[in-house]
N, C-alpha and C. Protein backbone atom coordinates (compact mmCIF):
# COMPACT_ATOMS: atom_id res chain seq x y z
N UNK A 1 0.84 -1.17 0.00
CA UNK A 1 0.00 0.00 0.00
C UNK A 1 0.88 1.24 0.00
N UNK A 2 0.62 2.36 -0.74
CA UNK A 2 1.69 3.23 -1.01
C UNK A 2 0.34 4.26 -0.89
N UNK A 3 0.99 5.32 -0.31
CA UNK A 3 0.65 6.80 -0.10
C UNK A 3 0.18 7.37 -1.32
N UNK A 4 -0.49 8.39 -1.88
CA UNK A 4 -0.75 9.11 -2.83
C UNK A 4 0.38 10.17 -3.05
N UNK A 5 0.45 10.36 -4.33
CA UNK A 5 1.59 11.45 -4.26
C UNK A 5 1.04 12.72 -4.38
N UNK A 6 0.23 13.08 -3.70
CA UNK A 6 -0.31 14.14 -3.42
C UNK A 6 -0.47 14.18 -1.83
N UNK A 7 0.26 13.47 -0.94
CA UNK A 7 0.53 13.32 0.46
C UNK A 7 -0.66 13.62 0.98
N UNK A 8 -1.59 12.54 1.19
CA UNK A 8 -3.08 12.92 1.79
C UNK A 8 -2.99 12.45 3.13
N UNK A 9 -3.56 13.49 4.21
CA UNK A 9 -3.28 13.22 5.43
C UNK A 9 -4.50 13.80 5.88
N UNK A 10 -4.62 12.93 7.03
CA UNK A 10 -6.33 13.33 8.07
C UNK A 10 -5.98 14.18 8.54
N UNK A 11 -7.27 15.00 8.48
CA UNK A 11 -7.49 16.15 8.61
C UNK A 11 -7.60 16.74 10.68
N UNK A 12 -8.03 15.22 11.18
CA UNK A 12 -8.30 15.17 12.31
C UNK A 12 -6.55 15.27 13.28
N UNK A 13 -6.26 14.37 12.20
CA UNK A 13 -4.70 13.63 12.92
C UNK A 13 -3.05 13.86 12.71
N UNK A 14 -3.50 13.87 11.10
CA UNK A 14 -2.55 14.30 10.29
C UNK A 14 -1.43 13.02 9.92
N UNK A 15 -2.19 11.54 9.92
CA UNK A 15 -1.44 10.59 9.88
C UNK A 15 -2.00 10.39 8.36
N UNK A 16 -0.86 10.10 7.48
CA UNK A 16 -0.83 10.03 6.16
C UNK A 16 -1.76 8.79 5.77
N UNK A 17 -2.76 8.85 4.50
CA UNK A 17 -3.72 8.15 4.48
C UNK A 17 -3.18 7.45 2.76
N UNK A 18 -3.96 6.24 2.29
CA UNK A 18 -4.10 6.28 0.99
C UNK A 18 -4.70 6.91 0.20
N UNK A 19 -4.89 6.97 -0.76
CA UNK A 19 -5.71 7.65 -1.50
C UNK A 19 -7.13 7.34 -1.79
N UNK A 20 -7.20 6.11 -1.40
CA UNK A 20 -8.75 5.71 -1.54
C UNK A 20 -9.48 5.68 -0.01
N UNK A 21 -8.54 5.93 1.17
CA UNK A 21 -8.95 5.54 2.54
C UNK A 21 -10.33 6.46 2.80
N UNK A 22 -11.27 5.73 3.28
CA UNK A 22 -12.51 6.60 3.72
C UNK A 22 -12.50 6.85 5.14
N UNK A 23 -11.95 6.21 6.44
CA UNK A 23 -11.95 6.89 7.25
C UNK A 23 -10.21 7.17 7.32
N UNK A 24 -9.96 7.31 8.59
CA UNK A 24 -8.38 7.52 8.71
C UNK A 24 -8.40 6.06 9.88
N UNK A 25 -7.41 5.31 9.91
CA UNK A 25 -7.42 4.23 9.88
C UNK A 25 -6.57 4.09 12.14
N UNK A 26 -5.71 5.36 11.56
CA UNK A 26 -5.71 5.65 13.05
C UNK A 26 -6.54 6.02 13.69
N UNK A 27 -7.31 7.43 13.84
CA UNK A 27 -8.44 8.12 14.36
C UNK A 27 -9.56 7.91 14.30
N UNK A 28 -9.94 7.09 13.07
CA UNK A 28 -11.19 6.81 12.76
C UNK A 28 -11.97 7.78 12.15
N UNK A 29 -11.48 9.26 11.73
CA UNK A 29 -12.43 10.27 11.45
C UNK A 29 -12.55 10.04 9.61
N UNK A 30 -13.96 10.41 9.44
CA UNK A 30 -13.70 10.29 8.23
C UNK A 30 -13.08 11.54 7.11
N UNK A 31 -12.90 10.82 5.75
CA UNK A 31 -12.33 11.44 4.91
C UNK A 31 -13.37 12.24 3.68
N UNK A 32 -12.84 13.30 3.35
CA UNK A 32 -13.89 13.68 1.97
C UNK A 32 -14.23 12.72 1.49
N UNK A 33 -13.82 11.80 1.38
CA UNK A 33 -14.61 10.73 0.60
C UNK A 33 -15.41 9.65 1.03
N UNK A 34 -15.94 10.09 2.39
CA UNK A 34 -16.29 9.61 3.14
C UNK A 34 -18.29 10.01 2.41
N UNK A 35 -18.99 8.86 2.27
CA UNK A 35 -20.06 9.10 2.07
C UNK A 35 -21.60 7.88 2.75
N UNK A 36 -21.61 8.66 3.50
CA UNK A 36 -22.45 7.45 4.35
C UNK A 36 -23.82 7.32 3.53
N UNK A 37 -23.78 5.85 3.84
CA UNK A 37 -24.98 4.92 3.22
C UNK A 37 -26.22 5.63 3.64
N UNK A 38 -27.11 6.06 2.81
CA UNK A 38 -28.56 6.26 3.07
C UNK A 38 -29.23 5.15 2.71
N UNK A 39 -30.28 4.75 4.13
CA UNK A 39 -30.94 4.06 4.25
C UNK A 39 -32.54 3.99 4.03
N UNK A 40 -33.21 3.25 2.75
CA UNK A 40 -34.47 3.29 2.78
C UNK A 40 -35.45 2.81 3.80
N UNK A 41 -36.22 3.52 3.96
CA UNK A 41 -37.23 3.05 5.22
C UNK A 41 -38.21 2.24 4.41
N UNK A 42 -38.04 1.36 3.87
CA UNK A 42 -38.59 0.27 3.13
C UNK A 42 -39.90 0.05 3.61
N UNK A 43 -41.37 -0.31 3.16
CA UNK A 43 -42.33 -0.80 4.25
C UNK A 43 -42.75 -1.88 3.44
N UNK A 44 -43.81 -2.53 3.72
CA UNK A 44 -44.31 -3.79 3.17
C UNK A 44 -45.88 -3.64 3.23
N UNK A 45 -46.26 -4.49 1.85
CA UNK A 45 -47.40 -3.71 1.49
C UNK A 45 -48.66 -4.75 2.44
N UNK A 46 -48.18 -5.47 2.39
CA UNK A 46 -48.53 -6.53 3.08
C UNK A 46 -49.06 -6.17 4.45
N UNK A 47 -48.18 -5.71 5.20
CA UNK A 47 -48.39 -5.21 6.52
C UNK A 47 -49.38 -3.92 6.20
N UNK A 48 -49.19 -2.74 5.02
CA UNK A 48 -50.21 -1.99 5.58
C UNK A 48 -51.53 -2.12 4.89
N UNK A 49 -51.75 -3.51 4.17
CA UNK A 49 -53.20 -4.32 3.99
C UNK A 49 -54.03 -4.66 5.37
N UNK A 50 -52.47 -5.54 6.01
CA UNK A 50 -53.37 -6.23 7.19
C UNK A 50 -53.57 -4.98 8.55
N UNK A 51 -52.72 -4.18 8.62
CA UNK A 51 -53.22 -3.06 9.63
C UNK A 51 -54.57 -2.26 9.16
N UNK A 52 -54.39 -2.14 7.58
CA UNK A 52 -56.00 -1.43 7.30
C UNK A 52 -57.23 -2.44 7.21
N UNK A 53 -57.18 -3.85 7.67
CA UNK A 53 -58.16 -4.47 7.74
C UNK A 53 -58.40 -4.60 8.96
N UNK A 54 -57.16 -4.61 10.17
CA UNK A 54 -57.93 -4.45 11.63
C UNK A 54 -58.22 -3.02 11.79
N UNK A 55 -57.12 -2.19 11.39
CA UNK A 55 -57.49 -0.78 12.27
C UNK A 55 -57.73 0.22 11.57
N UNK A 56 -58.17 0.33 9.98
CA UNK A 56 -58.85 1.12 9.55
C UNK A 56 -58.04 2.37 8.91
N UNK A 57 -58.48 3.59 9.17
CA UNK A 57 -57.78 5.03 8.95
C UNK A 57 -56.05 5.11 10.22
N UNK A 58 -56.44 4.24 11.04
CA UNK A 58 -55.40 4.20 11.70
C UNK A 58 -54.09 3.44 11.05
N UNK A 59 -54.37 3.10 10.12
CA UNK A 59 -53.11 2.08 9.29
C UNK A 59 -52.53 3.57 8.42
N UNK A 60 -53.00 4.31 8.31
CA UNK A 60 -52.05 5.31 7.64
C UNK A 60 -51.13 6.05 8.39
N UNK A 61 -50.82 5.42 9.96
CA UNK A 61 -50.09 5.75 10.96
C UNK A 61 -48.66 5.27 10.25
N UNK A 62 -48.73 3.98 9.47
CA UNK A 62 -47.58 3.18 8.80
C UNK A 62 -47.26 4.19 7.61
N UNK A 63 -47.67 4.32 6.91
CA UNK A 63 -46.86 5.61 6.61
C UNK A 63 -47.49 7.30 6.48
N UNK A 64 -46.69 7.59 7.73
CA UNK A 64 -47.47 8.80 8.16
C UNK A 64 -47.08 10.11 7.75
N UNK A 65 -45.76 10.22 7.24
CA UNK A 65 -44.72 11.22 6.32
C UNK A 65 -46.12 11.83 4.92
N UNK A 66 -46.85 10.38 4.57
CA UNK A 66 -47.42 11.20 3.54
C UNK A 66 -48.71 10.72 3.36
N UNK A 67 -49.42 10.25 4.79
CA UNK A 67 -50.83 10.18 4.61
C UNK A 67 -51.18 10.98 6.00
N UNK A 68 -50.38 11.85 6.39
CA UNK A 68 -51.23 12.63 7.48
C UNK A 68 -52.00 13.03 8.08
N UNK A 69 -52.23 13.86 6.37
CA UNK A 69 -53.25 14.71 6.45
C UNK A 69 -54.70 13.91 6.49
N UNK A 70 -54.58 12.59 6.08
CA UNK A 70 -56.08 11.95 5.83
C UNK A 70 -56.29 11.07 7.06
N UNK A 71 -55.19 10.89 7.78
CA UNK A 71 -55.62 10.36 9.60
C UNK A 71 -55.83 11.24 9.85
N UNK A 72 -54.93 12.58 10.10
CA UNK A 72 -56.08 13.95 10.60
C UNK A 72 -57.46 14.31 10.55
N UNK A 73 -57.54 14.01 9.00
CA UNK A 73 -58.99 14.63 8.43
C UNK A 73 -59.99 13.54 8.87
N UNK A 74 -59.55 12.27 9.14
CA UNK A 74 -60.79 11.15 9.28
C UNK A 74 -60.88 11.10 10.90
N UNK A 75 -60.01 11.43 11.95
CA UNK A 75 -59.97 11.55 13.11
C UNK A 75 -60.77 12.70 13.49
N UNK A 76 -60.54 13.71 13.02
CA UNK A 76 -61.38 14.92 13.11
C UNK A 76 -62.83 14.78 12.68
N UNK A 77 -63.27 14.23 11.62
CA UNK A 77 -64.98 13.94 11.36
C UNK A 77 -65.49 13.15 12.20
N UNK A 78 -64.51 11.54 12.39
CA UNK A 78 -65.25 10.96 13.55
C UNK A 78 -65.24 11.31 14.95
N UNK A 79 -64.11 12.33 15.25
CA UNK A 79 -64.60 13.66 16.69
C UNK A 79 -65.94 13.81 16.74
N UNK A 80 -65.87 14.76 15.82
CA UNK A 80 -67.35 15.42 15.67
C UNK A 80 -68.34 14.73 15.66
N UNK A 81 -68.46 13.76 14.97
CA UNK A 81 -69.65 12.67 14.51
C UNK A 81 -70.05 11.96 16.07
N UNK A 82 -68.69 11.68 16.66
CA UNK A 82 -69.11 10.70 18.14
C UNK A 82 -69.58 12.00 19.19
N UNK A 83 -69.10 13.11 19.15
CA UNK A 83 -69.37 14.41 20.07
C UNK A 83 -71.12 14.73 19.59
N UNK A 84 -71.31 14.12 17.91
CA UNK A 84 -73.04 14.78 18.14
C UNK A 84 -73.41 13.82 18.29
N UNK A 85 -73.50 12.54 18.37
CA UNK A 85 -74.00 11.18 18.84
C UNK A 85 -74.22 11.01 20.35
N UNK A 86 -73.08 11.42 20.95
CA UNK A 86 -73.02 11.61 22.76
C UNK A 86 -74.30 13.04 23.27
N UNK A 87 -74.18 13.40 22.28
CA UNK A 87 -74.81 14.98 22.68
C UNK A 87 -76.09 14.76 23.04
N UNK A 88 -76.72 13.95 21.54
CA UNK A 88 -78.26 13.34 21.14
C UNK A 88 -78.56 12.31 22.27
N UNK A 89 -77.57 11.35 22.52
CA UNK A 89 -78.02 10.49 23.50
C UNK A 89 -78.13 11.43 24.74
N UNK A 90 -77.17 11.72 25.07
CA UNK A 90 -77.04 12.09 26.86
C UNK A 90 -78.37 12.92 26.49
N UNK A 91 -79.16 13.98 25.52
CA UNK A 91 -80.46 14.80 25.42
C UNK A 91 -81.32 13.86 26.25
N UNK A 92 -81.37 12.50 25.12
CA UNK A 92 -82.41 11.78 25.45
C UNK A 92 -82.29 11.17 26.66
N UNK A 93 -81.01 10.78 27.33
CA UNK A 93 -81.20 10.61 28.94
C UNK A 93 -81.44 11.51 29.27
N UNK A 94 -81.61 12.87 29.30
CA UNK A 94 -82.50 13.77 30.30
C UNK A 94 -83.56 13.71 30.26
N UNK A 95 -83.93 13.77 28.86
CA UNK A 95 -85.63 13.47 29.25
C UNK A 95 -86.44 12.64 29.42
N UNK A 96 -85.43 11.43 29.85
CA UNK A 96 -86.13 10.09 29.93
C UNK A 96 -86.27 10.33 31.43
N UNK A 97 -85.12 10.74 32.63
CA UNK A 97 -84.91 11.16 33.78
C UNK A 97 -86.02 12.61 34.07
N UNK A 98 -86.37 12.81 33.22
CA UNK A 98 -87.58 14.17 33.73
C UNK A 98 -88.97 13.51 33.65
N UNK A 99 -89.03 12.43 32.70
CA UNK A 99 -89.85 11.90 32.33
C UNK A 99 -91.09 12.04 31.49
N UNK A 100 -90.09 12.90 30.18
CA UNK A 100 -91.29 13.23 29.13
C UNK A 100 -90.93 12.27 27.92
N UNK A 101 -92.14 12.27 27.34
CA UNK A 101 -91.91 11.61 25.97
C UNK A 101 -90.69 11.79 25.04
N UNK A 102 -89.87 10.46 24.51
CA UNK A 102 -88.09 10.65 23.94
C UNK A 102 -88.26 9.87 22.89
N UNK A 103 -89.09 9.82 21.86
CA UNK A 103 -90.01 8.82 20.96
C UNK A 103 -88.89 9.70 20.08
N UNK A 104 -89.32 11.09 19.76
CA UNK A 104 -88.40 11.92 18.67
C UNK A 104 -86.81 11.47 18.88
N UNK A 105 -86.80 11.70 19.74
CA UNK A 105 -85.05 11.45 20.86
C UNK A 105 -84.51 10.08 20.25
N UNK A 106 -85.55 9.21 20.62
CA UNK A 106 -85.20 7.79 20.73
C UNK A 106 -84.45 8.34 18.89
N UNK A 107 -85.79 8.41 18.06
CA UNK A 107 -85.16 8.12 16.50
C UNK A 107 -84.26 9.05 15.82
N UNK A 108 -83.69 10.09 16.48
CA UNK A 108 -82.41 10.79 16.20
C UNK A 108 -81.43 9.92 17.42
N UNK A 109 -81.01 9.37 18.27
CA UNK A 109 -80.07 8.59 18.86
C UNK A 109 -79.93 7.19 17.83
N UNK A 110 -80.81 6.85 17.14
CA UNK A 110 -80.38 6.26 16.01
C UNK A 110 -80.07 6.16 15.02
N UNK A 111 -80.50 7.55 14.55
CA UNK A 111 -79.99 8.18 13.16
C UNK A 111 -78.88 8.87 13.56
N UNK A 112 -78.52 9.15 14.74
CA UNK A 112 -76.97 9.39 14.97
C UNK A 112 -76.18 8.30 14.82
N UNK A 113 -76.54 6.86 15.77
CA UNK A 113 -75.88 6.12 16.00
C UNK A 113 -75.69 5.39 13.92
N UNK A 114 -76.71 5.11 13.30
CA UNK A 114 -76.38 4.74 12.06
C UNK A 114 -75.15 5.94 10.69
N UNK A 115 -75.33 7.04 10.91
CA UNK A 115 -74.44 7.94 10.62
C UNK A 115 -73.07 7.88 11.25
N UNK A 116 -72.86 7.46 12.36
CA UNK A 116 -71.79 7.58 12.57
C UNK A 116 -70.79 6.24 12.59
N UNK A 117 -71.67 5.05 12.31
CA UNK A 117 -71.26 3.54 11.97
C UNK A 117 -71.08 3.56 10.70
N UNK A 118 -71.98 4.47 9.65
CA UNK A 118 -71.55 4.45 7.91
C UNK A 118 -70.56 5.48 7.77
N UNK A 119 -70.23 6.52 8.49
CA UNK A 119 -69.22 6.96 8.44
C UNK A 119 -67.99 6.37 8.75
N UNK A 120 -67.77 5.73 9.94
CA UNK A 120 -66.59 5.14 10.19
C UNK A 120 -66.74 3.74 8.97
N UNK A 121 -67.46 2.82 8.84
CA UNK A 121 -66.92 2.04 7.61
C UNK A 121 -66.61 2.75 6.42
N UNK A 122 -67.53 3.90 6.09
CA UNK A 122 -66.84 4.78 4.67
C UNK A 122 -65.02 5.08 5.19
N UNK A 123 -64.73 5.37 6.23
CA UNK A 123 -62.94 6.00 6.69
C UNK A 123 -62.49 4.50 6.22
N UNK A 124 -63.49 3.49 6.96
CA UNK A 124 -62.51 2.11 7.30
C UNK A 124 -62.34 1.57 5.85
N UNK A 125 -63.58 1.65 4.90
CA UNK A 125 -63.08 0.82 3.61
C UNK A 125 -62.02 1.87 2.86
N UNK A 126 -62.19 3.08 2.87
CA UNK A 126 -61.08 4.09 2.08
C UNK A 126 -59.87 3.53 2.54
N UNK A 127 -59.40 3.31 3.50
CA UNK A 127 -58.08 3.12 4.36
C UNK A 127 -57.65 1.85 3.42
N UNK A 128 -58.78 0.65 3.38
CA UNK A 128 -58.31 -0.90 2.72
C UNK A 128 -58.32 -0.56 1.67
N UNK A 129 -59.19 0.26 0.61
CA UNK A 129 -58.43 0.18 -0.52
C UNK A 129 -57.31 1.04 -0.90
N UNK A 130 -57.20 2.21 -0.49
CA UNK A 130 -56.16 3.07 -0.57
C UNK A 130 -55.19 2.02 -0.64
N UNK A 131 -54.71 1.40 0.73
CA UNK A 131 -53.60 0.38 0.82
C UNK A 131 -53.37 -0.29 -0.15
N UNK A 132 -54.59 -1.04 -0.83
CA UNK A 132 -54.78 -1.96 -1.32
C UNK A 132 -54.26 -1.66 -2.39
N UNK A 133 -55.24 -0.93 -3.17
CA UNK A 133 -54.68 -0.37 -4.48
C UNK A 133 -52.82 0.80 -5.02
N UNK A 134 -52.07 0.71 -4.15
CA UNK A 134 -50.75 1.25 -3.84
C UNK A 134 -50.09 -0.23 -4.45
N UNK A 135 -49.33 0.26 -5.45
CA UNK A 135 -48.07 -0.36 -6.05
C UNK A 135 -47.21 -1.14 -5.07
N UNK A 136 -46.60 -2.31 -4.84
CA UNK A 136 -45.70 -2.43 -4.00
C UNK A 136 -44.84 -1.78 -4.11
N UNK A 137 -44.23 -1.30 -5.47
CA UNK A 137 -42.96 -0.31 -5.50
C UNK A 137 -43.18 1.25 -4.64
N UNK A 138 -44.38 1.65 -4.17
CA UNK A 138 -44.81 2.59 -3.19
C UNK A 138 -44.30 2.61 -1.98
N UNK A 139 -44.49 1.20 -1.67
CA UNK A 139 -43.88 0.48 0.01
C UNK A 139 -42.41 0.57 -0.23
N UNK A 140 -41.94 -0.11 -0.86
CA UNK A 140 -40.56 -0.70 -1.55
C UNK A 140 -39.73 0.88 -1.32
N UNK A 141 -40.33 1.36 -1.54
CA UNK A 141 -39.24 2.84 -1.80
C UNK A 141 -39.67 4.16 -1.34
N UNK A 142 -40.52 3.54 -0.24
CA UNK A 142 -41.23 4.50 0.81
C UNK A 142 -40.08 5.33 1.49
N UNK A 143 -39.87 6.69 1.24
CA UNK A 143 -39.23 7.42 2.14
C UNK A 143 -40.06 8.48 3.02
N UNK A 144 -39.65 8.55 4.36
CA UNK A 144 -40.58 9.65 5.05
C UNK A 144 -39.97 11.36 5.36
N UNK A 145 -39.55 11.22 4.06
CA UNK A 145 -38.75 12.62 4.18
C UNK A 145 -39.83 13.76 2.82
């Protein structure tokens, strides 16, 4: 092994290097030519099939760099949707506890409760096919940058 004749020496140490050396072999520091491996955050499409078949809008937690905004947006409607469902019911427990007629009550606590079960399967099937329909080369070369 022979030196470069351009006397290349670490920059850290100043112990003469080869010409191809990437770190310095004494010090360990690296050299300009030092270029560290970037690593893909690879995912598998597989896995975010089977997370969107148990857990729905929550499988876009798996890649969250660039489905954010649509766990945000589906977390936020079903807020709202379960906040006017709680609202309608707890109504109709008051006036079941005062003891007036909740006949109207009763059939908006179910037209809440059915609105807010077709809403969450509308989030839950978007989530499975979204997944579904994604290229494996999507997963494959998923970066979250």
């Amino acid at each position: 092994m022979t030196l470069t004749s351009g006397n290349k020496f670490c920059s850290a140490c100043g112990n003469a290097l080869l010409e191809t050396a990437v770190v310095c072999p004494k010090c360990g520091s690296p050299t300009p030519q030092y270029r560290p491996q970037v690593t893909s955050q690879a995912k598998s499409k597989t896995t975010a099939v089977v997370l969107a078949v148990f857990l729905g809008p929550w499988s876009w937690l798996y890649t969250y760099a660039l489905n954010s905004y649509k766990f945000w947006l589906t977390m936020s409607v079903q807020t709202l949707a379960f906040i006017y469902f709680i609202s309608v019911f707890i109504g109709m427990q008051i006036k079941l506890s005062a003891g007036t007629a909740v006949s109207d009550d009763a059939r908006a606590v179910v037209a809440a409760s059915l609105f807010f079960g077709l809403l969450n399967s509308a989030f839950w099937l978007w989530a499975l096919l979204e997944n579904a329909i994604k290229s494996q080369d999507f997963y494959a070369n998923y970066d979250s940058k």
